[in-house]
N, C-alpha and C. Protein backbone atom coordinates (compact mmCIF):
# COMPACT_ATOMS: atom_id res chain seq x y z
N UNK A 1 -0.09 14.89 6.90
CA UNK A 1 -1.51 14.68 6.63
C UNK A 1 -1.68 13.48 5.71
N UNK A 2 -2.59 12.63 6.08
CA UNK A 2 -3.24 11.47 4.69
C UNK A 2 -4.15 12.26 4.02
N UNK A 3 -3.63 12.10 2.26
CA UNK A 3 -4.18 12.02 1.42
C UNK A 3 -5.27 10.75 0.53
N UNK A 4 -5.94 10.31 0.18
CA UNK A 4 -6.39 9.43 -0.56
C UNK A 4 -5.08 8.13 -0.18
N UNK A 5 -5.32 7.41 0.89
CA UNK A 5 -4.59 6.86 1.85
C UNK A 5 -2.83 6.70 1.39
N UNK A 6 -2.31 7.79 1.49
CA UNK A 6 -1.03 8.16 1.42
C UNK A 6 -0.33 9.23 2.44
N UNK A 7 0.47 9.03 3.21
CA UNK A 7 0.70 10.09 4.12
C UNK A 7 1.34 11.46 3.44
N UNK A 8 1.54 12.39 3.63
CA UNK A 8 2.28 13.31 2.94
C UNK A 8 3.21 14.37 3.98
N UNK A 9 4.25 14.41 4.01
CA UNK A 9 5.16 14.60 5.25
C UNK A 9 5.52 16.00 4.36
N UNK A 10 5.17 16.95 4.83
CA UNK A 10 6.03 18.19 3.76
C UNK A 10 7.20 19.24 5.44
N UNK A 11 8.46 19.27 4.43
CA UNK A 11 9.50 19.09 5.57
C UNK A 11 9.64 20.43 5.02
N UNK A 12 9.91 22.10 6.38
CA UNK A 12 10.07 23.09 5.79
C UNK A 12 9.17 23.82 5.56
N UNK A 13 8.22 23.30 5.29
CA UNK A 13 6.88 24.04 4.48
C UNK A 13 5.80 23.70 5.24
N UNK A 14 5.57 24.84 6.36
CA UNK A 14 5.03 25.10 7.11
C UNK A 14 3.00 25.10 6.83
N UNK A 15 2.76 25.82 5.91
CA UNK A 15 2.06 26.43 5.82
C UNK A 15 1.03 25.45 4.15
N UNK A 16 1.26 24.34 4.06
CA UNK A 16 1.03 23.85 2.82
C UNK A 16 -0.67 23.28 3.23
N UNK A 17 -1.34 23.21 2.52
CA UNK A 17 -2.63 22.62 2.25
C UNK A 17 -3.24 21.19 1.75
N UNK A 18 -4.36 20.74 2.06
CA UNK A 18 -4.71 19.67 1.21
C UNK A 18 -4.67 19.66 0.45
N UNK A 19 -4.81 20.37 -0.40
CA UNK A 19 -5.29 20.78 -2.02
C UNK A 19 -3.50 20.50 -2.89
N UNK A 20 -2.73 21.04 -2.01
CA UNK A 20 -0.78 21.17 -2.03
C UNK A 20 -0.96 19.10 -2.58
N UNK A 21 -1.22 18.78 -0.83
CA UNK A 21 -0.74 17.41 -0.50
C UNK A 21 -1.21 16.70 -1.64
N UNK A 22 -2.86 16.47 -2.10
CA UNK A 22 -3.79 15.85 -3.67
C UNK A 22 -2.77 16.55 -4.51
N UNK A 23 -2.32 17.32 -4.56
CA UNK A 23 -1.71 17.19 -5.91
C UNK A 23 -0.32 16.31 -5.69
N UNK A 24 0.88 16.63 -5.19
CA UNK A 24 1.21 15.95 -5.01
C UNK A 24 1.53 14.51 -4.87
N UNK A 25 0.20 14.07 -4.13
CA UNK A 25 -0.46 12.24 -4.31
C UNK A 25 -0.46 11.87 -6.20
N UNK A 26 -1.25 13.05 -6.84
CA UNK A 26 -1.50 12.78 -8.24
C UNK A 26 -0.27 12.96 -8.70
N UNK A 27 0.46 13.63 -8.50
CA UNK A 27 2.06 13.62 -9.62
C UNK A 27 2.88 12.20 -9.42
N UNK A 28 2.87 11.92 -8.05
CA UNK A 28 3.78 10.75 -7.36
C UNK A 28 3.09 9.65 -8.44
N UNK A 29 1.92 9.56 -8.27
CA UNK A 29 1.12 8.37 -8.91
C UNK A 29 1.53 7.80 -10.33
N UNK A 30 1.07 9.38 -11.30
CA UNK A 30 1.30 9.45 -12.84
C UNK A 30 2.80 9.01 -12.87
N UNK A 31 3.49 8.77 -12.51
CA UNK A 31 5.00 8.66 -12.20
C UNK A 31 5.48 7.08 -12.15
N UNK A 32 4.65 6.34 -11.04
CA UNK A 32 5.16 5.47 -10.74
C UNK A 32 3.97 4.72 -10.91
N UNK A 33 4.30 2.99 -11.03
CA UNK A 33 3.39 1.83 -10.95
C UNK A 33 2.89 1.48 -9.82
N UNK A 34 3.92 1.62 -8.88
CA UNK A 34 3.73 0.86 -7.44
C UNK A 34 2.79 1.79 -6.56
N UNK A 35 2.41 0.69 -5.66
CA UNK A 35 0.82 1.53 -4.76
C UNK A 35 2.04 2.89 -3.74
N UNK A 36 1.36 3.74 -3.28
CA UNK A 36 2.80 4.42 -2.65
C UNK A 36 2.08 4.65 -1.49
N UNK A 37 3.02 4.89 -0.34
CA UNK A 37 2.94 4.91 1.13
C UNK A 37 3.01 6.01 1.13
N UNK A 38 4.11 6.16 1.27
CA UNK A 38 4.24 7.89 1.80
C UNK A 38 4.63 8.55 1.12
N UNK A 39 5.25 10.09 0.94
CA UNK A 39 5.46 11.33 0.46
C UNK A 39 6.04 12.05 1.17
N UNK A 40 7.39 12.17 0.46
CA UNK A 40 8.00 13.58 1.44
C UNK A 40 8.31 14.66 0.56
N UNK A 41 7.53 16.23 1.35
CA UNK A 41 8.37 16.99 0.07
C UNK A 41 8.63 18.25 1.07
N UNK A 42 10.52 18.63 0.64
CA UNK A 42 11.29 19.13 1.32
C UNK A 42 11.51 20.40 0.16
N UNK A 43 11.15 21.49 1.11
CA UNK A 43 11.59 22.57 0.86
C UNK A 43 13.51 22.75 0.37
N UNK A 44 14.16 22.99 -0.77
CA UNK A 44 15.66 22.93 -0.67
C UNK A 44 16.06 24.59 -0.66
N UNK A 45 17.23 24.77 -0.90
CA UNK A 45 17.55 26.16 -0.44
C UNK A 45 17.16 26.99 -1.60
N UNK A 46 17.04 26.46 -2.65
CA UNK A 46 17.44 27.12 -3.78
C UNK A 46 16.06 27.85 -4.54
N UNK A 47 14.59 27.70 -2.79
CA UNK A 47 13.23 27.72 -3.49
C UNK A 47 12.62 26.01 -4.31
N UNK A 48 13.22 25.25 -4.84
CA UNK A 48 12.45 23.83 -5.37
C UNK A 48 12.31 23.27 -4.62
N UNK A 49 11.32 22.23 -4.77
CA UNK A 49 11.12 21.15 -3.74
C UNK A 49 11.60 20.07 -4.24
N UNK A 50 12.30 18.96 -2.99
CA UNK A 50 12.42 17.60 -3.45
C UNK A 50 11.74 16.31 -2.91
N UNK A 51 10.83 16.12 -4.07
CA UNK A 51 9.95 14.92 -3.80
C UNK A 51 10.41 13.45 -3.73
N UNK A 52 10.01 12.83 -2.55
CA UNK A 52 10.17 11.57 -2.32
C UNK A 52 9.48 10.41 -1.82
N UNK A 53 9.12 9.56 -2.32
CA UNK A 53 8.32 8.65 -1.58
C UNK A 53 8.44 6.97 -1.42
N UNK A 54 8.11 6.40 -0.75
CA UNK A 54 8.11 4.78 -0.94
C UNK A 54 6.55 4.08 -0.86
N UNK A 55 7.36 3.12 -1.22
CA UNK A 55 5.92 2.10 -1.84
C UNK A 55 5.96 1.06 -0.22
N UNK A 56 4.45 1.10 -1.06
CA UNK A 56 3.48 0.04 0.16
C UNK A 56 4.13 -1.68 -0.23
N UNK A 57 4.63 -2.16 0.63
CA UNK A 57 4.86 -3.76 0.18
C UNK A 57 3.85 -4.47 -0.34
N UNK A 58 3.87 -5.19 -1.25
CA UNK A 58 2.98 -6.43 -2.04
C UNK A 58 3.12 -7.56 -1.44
N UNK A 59 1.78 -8.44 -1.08
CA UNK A 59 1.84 -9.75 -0.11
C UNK A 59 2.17 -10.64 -1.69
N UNK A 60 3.26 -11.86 -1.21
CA UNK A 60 3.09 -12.58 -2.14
C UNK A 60 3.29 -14.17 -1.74
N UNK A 61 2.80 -14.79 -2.36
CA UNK A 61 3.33 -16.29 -2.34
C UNK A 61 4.38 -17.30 -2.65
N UNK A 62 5.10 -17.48 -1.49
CA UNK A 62 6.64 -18.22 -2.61
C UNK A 62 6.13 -19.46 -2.98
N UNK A 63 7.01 -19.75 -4.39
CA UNK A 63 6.88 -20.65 -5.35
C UNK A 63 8.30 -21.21 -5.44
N UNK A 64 8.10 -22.58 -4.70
CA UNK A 64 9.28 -23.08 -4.95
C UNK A 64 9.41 -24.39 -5.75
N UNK A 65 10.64 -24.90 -6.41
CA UNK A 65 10.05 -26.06 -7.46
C UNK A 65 10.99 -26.83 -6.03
N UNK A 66 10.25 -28.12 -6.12
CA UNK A 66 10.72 -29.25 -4.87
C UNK A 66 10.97 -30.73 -5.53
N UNK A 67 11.15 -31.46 -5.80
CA UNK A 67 11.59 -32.83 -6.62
C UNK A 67 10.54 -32.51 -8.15
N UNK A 68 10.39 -31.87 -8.71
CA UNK A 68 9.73 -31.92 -10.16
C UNK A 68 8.44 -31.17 -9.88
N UNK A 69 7.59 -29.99 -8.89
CA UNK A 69 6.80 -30.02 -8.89
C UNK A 69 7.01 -28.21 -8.44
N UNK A 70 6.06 -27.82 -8.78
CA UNK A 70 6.02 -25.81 -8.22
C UNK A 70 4.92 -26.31 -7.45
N UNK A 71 5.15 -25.63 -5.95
CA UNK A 71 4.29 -25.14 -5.02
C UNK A 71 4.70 -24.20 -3.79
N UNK A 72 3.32 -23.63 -3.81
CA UNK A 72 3.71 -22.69 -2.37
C UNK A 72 3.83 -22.94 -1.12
N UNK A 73 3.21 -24.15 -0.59
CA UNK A 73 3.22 -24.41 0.22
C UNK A 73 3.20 -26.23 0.22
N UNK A 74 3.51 -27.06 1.86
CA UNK A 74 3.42 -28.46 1.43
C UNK A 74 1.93 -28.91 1.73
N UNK A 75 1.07 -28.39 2.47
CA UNK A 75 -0.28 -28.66 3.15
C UNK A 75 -0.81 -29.63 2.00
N UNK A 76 -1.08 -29.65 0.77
CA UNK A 76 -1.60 -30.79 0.24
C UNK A 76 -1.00 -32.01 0.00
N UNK A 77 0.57 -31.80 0.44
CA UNK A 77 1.85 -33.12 -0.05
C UNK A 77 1.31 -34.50 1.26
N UNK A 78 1.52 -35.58 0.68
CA UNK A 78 1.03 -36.35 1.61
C UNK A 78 2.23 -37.12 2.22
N UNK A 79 2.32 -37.72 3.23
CA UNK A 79 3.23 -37.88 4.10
C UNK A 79 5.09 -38.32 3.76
N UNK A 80 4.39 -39.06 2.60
CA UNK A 80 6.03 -39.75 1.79
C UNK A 80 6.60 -38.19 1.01
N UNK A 81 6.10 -37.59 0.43
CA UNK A 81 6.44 -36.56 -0.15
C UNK A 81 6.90 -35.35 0.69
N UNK A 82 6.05 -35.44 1.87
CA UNK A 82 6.79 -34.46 2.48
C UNK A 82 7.70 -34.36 3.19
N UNK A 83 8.08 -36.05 3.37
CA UNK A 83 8.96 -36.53 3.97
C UNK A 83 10.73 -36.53 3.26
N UNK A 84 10.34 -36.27 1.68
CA UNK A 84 11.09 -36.42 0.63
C UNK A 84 11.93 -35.17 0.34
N UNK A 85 10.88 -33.93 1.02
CA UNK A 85 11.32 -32.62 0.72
C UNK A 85 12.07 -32.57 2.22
N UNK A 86 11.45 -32.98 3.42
CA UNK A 86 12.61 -32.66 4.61
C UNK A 86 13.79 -33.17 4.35
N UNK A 87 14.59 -34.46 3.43
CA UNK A 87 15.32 -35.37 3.99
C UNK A 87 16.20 -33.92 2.12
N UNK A 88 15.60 -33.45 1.76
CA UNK A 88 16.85 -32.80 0.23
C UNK A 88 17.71 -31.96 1.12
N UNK A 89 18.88 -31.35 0.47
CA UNK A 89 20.04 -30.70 0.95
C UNK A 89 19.42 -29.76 0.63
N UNK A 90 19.44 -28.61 1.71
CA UNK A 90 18.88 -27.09 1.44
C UNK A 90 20.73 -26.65 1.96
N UNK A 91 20.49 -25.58 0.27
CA UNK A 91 21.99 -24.61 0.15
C UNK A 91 21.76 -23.44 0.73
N UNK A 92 22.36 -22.85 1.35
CA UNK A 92 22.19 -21.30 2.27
C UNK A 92 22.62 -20.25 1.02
N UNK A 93 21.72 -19.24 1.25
CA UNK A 93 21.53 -17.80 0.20
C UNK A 93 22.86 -16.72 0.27
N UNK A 94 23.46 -16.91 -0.50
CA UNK A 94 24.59 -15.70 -0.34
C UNK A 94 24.53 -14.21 -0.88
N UNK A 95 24.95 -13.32 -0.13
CA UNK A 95 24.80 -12.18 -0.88
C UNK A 95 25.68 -11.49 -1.10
């Protein structure tokens, strides 16, 4: 079921309510910073539940520094400059 736009997946627990899922949404929240997607909460053997959830991705803008300058993008660089950034050695990302 969506809660206050959060899904809430309850695994086991057949029989749970909206009222279950809002609370839930509110504990996850008080908890964490990040906006949250979903919710899982799994019945374990022992009677407790184990709560879990992930976060909604954040859109962001890369900021890269290019011959002396931070920008996100080249759309305002004018032709010599952007010509300056195709011709630099780009190093490949290792992990």
């Amino acid at each position: 079921m969506i809660v206050d736009g959060v899904k809430v997946n309850f695994v086991g627990i057949d029989d749970a309510t909206r009222e279950e899922a809002a609370n839930y949404v509110a504990y996850v929240r008080g908890r964490v910073s990040e906006p949250v997607k979903t919710i899982s909460v799994k019945l374990c053997d022992d009677g407790l539940v184990d709560v879990s959830y992930t976060a909604r991705g954040e859109k962001f803008e890369r900021i890269r520094r290019i011959t002396g300058y931070l920008t996100g993008d080249l759309n305002s660089w004018n032709n010599a400059k952007r010509s300056e950034e195709h011709d630099r050695v780009k190093h490949d990302i290792f992990n």
